[in-house]
Protein backbone atom coordinates (compact mmCIF):
# COMPACT_ATOMS: atom_id res chain seq x y z
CA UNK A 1 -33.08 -4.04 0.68
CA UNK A 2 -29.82 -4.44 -1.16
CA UNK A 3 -26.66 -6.44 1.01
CA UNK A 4 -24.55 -4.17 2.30
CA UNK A 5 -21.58 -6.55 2.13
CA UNK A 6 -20.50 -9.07 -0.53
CA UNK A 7 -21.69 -12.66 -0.46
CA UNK A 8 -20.22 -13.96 -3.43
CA UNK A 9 -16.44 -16.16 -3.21
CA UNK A 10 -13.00 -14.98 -3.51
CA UNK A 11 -12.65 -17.40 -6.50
CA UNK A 12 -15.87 -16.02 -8.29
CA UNK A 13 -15.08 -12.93 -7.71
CA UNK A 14 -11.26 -13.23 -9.41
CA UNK A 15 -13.01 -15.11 -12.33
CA UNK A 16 -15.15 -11.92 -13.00
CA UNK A 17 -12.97 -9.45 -12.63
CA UNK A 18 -9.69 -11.77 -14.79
CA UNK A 19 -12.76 -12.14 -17.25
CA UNK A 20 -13.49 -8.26 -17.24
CA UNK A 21 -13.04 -6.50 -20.67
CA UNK A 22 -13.94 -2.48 -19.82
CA UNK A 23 -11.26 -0.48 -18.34
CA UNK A 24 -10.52 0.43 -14.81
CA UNK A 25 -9.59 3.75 -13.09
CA UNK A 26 -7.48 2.83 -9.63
CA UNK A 27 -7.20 5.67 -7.39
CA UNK A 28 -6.92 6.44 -3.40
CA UNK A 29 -8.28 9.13 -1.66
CA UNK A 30 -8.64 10.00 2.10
CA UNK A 31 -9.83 12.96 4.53
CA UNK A 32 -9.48 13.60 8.02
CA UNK A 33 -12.66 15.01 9.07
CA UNK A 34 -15.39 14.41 11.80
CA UNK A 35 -17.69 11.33 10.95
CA UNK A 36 -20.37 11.24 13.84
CA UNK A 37 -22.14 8.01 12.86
CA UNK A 38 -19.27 6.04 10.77
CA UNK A 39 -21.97 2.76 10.61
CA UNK A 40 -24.52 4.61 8.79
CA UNK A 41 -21.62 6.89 6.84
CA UNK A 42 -20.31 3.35 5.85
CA UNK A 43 -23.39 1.51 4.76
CA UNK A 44 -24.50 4.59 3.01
CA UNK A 45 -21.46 5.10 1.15
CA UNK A 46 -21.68 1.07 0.46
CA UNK A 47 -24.86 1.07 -1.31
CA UNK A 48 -23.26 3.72 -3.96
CA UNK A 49 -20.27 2.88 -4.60
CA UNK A 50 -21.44 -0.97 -4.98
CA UNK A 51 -23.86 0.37 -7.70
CA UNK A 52 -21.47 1.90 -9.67
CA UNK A 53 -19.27 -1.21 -9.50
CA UNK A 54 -16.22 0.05 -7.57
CA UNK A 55 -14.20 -2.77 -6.16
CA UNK A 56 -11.56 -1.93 -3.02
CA UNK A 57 -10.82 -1.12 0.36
CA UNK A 58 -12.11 1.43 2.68
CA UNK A 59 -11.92 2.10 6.43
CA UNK A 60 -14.50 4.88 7.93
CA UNK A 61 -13.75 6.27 11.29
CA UNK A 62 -14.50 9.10 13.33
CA UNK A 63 -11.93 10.99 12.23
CA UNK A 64 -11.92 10.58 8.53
CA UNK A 65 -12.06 8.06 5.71
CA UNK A 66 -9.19 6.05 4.02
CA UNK A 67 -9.77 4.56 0.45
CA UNK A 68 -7.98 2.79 -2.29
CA UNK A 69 -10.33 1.37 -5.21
CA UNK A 70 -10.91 0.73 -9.04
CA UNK A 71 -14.08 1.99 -10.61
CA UNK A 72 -14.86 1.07 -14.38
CA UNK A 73 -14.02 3.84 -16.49
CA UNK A 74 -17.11 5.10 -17.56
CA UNK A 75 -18.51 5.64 -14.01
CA UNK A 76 -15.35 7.77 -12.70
CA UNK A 77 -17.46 11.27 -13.39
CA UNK A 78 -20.41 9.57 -10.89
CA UNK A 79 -17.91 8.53 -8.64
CA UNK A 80 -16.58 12.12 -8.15
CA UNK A 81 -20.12 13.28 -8.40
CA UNK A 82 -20.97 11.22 -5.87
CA UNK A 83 -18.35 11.93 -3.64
CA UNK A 84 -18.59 15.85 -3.79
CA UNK A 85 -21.98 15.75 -2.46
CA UNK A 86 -20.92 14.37 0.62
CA UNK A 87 -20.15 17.21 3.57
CA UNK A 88 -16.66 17.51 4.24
CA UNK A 89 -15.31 15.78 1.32
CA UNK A 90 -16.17 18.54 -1.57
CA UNK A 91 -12.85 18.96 -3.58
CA UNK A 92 -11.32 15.90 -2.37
CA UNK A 93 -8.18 15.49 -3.91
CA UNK A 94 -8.10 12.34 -5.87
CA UNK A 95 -4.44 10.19 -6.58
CA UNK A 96 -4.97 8.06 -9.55
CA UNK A 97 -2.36 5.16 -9.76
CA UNK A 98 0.92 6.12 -11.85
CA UNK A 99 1.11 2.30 -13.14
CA UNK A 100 -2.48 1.91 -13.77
CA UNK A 101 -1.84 -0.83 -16.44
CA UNK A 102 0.82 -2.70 -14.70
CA UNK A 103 1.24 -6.12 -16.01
CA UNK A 104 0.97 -8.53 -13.24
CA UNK A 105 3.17 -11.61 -12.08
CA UNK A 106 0.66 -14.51 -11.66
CA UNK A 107 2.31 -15.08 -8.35
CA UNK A 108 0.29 -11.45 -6.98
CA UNK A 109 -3.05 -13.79 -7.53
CA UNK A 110 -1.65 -16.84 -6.23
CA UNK A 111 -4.27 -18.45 -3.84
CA UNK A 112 -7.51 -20.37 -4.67
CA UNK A 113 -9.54 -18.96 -7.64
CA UNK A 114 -5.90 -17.55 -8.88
CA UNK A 115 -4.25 -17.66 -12.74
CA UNK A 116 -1.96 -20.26 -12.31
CA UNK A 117 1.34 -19.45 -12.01
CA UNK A 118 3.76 -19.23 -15.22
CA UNK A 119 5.54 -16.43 -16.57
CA UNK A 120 2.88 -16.01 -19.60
CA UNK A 121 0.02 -15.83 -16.99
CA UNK A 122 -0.50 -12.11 -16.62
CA UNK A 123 -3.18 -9.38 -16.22
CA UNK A 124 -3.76 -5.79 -16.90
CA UNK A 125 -4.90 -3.21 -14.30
CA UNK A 126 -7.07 -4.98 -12.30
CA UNK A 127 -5.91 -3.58 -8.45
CA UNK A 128 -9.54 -4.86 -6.57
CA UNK A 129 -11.91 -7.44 -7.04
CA UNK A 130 -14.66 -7.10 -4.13
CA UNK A 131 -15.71 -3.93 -2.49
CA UNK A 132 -15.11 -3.11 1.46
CA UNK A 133 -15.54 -1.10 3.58
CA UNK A 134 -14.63 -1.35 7.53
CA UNK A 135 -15.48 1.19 10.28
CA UNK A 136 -12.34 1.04 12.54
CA UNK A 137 -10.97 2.78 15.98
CA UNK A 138 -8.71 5.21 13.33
CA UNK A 139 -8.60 5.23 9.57
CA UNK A 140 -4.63 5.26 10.39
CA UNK A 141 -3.46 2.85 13.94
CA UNK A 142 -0.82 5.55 15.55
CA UNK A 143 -1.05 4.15 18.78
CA UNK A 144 -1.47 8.37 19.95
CA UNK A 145 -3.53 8.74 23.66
CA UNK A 146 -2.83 12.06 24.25
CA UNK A 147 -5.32 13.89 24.45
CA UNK A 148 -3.89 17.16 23.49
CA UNK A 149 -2.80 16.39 20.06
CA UNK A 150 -4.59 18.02 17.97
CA UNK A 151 -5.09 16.51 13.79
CA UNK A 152 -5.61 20.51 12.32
CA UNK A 153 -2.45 21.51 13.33
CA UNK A 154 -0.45 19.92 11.10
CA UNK A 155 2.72 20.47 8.69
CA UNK A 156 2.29 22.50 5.47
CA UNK A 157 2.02 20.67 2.12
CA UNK A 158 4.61 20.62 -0.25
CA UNK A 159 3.67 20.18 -4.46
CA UNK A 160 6.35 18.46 -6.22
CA UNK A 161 7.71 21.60 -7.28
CA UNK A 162 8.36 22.71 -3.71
CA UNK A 163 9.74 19.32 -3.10
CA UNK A 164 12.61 19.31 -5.27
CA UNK A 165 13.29 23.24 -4.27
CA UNK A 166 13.47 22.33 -0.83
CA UNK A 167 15.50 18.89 -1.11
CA UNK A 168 17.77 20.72 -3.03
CA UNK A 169 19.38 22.10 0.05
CA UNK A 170 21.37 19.23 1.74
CA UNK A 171 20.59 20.51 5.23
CA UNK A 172 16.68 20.01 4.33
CA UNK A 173 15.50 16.48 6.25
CA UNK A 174 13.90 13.88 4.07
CA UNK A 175 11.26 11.75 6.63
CA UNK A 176 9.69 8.17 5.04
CA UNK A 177 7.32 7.26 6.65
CA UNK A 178 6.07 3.98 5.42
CA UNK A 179 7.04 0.43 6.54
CA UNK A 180 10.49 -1.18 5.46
CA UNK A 181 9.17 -3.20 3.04
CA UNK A 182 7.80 -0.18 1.34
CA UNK A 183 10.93 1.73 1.57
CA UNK A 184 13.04 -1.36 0.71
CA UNK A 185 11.71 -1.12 -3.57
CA UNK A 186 11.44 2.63 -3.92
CA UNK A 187 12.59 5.74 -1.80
CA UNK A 188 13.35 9.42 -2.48
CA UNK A 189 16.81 10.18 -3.05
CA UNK A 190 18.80 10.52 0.56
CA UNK A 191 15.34 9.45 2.56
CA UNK A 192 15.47 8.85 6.63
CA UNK A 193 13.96 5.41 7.14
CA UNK A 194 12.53 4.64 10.28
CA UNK A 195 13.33 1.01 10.28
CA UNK A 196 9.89 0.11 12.50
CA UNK A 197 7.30 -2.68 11.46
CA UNK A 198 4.48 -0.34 12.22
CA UNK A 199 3.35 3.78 11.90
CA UNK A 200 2.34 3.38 15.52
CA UNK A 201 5.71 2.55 16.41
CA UNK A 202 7.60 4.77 13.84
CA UNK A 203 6.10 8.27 15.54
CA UNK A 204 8.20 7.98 18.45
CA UNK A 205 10.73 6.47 16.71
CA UNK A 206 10.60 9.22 14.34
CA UNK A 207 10.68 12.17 17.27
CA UNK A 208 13.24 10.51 18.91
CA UNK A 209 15.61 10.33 15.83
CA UNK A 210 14.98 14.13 15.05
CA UNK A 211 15.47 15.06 18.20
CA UNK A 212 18.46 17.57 17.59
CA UNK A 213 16.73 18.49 14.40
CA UNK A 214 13.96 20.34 15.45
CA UNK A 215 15.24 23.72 14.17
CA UNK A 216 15.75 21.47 10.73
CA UNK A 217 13.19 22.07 7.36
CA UNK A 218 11.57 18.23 7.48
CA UNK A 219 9.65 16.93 4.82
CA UNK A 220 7.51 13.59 5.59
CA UNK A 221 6.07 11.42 2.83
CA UNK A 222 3.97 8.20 2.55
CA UNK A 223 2.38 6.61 -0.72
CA UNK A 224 -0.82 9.02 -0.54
CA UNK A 225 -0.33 11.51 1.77
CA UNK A 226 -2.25 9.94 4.83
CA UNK A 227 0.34 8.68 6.94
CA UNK A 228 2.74 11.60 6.48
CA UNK A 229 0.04 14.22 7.52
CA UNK A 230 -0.85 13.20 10.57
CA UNK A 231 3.22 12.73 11.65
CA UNK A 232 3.67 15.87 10.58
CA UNK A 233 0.82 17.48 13.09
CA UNK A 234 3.00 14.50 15.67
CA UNK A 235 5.99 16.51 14.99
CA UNK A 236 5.62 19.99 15.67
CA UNK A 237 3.30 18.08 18.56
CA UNK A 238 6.42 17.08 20.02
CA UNK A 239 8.23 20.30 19.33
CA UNK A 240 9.71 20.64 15.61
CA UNK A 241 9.33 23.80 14.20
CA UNK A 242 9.62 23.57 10.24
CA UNK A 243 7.93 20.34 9.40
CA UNK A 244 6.39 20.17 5.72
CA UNK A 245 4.21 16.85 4.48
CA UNK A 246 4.51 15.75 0.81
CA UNK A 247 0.94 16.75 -0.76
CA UNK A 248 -0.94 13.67 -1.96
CA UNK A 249 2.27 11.48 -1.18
CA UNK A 250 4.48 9.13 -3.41
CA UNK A 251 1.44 8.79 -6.03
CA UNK A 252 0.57 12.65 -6.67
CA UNK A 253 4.35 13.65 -6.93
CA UNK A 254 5.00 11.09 -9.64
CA UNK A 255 2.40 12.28 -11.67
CA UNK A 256 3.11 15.60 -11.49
CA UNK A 257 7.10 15.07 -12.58
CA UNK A 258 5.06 13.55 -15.78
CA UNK A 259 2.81 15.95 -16.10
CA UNK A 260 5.49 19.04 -15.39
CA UNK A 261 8.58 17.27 -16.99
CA UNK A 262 10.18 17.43 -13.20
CA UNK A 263 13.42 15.83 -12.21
CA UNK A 264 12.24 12.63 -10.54
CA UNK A 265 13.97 12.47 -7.55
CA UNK A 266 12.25 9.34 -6.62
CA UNK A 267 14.35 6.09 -6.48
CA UNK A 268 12.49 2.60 -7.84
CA UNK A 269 9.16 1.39 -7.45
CA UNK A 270 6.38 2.49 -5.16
CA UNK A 271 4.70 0.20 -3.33
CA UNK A 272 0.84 -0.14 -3.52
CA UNK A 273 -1.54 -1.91 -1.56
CA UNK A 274 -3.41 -3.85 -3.96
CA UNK A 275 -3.36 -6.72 -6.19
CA UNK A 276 -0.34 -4.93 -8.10
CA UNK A 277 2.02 -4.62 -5.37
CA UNK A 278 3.67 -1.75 -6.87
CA UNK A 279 4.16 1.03 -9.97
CA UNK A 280 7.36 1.80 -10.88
CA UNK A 281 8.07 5.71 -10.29
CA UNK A 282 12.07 5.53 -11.21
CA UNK A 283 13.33 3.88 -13.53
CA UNK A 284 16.30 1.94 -11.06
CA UNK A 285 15.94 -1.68 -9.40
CA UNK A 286 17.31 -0.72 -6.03
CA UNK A 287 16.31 -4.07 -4.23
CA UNK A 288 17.07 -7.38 -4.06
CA UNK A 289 15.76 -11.15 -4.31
CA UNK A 290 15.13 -12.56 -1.23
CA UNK A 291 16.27 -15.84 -1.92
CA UNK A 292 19.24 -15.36 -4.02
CA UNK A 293 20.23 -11.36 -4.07
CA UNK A 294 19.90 -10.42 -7.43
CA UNK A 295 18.60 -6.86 -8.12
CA UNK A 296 14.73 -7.35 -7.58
CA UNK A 297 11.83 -5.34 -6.87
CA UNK A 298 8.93 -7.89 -7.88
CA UNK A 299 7.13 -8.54 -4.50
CA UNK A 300 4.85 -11.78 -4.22
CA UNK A 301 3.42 -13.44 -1.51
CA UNK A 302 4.12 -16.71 -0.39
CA UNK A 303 2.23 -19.48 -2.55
CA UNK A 304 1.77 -21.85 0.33
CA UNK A 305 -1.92 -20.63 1.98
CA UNK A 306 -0.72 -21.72 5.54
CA UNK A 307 2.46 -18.97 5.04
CA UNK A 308 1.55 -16.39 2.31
CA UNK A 309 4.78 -14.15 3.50
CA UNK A 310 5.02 -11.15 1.50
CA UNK A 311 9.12 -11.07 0.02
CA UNK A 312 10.80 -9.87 -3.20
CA UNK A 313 11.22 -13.08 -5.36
CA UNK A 314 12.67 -13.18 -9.23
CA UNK A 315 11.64 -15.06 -11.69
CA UNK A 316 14.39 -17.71 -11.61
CA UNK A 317 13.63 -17.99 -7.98
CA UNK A 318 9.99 -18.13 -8.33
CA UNK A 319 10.52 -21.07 -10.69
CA UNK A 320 13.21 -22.74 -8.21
CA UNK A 321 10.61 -22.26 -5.52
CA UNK A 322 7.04 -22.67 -7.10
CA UNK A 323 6.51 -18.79 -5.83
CA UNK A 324 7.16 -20.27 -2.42
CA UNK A 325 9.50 -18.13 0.32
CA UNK A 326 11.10 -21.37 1.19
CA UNK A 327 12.21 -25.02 0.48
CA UNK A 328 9.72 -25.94 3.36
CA UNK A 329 7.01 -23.94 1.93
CA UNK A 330 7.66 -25.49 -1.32
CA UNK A 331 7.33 -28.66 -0.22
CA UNK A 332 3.77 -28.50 1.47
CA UNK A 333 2.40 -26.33 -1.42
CA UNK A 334 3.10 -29.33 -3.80
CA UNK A 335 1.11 -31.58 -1.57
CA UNK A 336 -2.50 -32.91 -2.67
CA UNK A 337 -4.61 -29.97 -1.07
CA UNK A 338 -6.41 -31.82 1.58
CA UNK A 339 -3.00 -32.54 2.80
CA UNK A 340 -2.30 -28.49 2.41
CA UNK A 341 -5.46 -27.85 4.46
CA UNK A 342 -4.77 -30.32 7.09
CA UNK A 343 -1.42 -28.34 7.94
CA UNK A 344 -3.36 -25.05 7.67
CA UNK A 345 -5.48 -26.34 10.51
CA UNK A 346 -4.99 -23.46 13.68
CA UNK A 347 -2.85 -21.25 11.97
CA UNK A 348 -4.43 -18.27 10.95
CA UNK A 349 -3.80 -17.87 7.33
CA UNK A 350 -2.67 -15.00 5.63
CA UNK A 351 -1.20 -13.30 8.80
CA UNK A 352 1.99 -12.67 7.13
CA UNK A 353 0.49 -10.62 4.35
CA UNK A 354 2.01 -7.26 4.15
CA UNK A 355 3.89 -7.49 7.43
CA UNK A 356 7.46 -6.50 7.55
CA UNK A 357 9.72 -9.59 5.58
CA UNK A 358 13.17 -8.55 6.26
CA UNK A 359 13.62 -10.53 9.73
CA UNK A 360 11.30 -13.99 8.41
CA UNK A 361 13.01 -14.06 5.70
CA UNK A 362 16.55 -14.32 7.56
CA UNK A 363 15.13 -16.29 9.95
CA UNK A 364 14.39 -19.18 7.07
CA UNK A 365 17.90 -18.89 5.97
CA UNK A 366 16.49 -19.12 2.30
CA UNK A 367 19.28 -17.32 0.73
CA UNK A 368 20.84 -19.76 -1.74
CA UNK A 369 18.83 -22.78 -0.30
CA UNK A 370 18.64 -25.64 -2.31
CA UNK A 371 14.73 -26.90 -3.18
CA UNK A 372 14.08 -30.42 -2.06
CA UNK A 373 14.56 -33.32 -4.99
């Protein structure tokens, strides 16, 4: 019986794909519908997908499935084949990454197995590198116990057409409903942040904000359309009565301003969570370097193992620092690595990675901070 999870190292496994010469399709997908066994709809999904090489991350729960992946080219047609014959998901809308051949800094790799850092060390559309997938409580944590909400009844979709129609009256609501460091790179024009670390926090947050808005046309949008669905069935939960969800997100808009020649009324880069940390959607750098303010939108993460914050870093910076968030994170990444590991003893590494920056970074007071000699 094949494994039904990989057993092969994170270094290997960056060597194969770095090494890879076909071509790679990312994409995301997700559906909320009734799973009644998500162990066996995981392990059988598993043993295709694994087959047909697809590398990413998936979470199967009873309500649904959440993916984002790469598949080699040449088995995208069995990959939709494949996913058409299961129940429920016949149809499924597939968003295939704007960016797909986004040249990457060598800090997005940094860690063991990585391309060394340098500004020549780059690769080309590799997003995934192992395949998983995770049954979990929800495919999206919203913290919601009540037990009347109901998922169905939900906001209508909005195409990108319908977008810019309805943004184009200034009493229409723009919601975003992704996480600060998200919004912080790339946001539609005149977009509500909810300035929360988490969507389980940002519901209320969001109700209470809109609270005087409930007669109010409200659009909500996230990077694929997940996220921004099931706050718009929150909303008109908690009372709102025009509430409208951007159809297949951040991703599927930007593609379809290509596609239709659209005015682009998205701001910056979109954040993605995979090794390329983002596609640019607009053409504008609307955020800054962490360390020294200078218009930025290049997230890395930390190159010290024991900190691996995720921050916006240039490339003068990222020299200054060694791709480090700090002078004292410099420091202990430039030790001998048993040194390295000795300090990573007890802290559990990586628990920074894609958390919310804004705050640790002002907390290190890096801004302008000298390296050590």
């Amino acid at each position: 019986m094949p494994s039904l999870h990989n057993r092969i190292s994170q270094k290997e496994l960056k060597e194969r794909l770095y090494h890879e010469n076909e071509p790679r399709v990312t994409l995301s997908f997700y559906c909320y519908l009734f799973i009644e066994n998500p162990k066996i709809f995981r392990d059988e999904l598993y043993k295709k997908l694994n087959e047909l090489k697809v590398f990413g991350r998936i979470y199967i729960a009873h309500e649904g499935i959440n993916a984002q992946l790469s598949v080699p080219s040449h088995n995208y047609k069995d990959l939709h084949t494949i996913l058409n014959s299961i129940k429920g998901l016949e149809n499924l809308r597939l968003n295939i990454a704007v960016d797909n051949d986004t040249r990457l800094p060598a800090s997005a790799w940094s860690g063991e197995g990585a391309i060394p850092h340098g500004d020549n060390a780059v690769v080309q559309g590799k997003s995934f590198w192992v395949l998983k997938i995770k049954v979990r409580e929800k495919i999206v944590a919203d913290g919601i116990n009540d037990t009347a909400f109901d998922m169905t009844k939900k906001g209508n979709y909005v195409d990108a057409d319908s977008f810019n129609d309805l943004t184009a009256d200034q009493e229409t609501i723009v919601v975003d409903m992704r996480n600060h460091y998200e919004y912080e790179v790339g946001h539609f024009e005149n977009a509500i942040e909810i300035p929360s670390d988490t969507f389980r926090e940002q519901l209320p947050m969001a109700v209470s904000m809109l609270e005087d808005k409930k007669e109010k046309n409200i659009i909500m949008y996230c990077t694929g359309g997940i996220r921004c669905e099931k706050a718009s069935a929150w909303m008109l939960h908690n009372g709102f009565k025009n509430v409208f969800h951007l159809e297949g997100g951040i991703i599927q808009y930007a593609n379809k301003v290509k596609e239709k020649n659209l005015q682009n009324k998205f701001l910056g880069k979109n954040f993605v969570f995979d090794g390329r940390l983002g596609e640019k959607v607009g053409d504008e750098v609307i955020s800054q370097c962490h360390q020294c303010g200078e218009l930025c939108d290049t997230h890395t993460n930390c190159a010290n193992e024991g900190c691996h914050l995720l921050f916006i870093q240039c490339k003068k910076c990222q020299n200054e620092f060694d791709g480090c968030c700090s002078a004292e994170c410099k420091s202990i990444y430039n030790l001998p690595e048993e040194q390295q590991k000795e300090k990573r003893k007890g802290v559990k590494n990586g628990i920074m990675i894609f958390n919310k920056s804004r705050k640790r970074m002002q907390n290190l007071s890096v801004n302008k901070k000298k390296s050590p000699d």
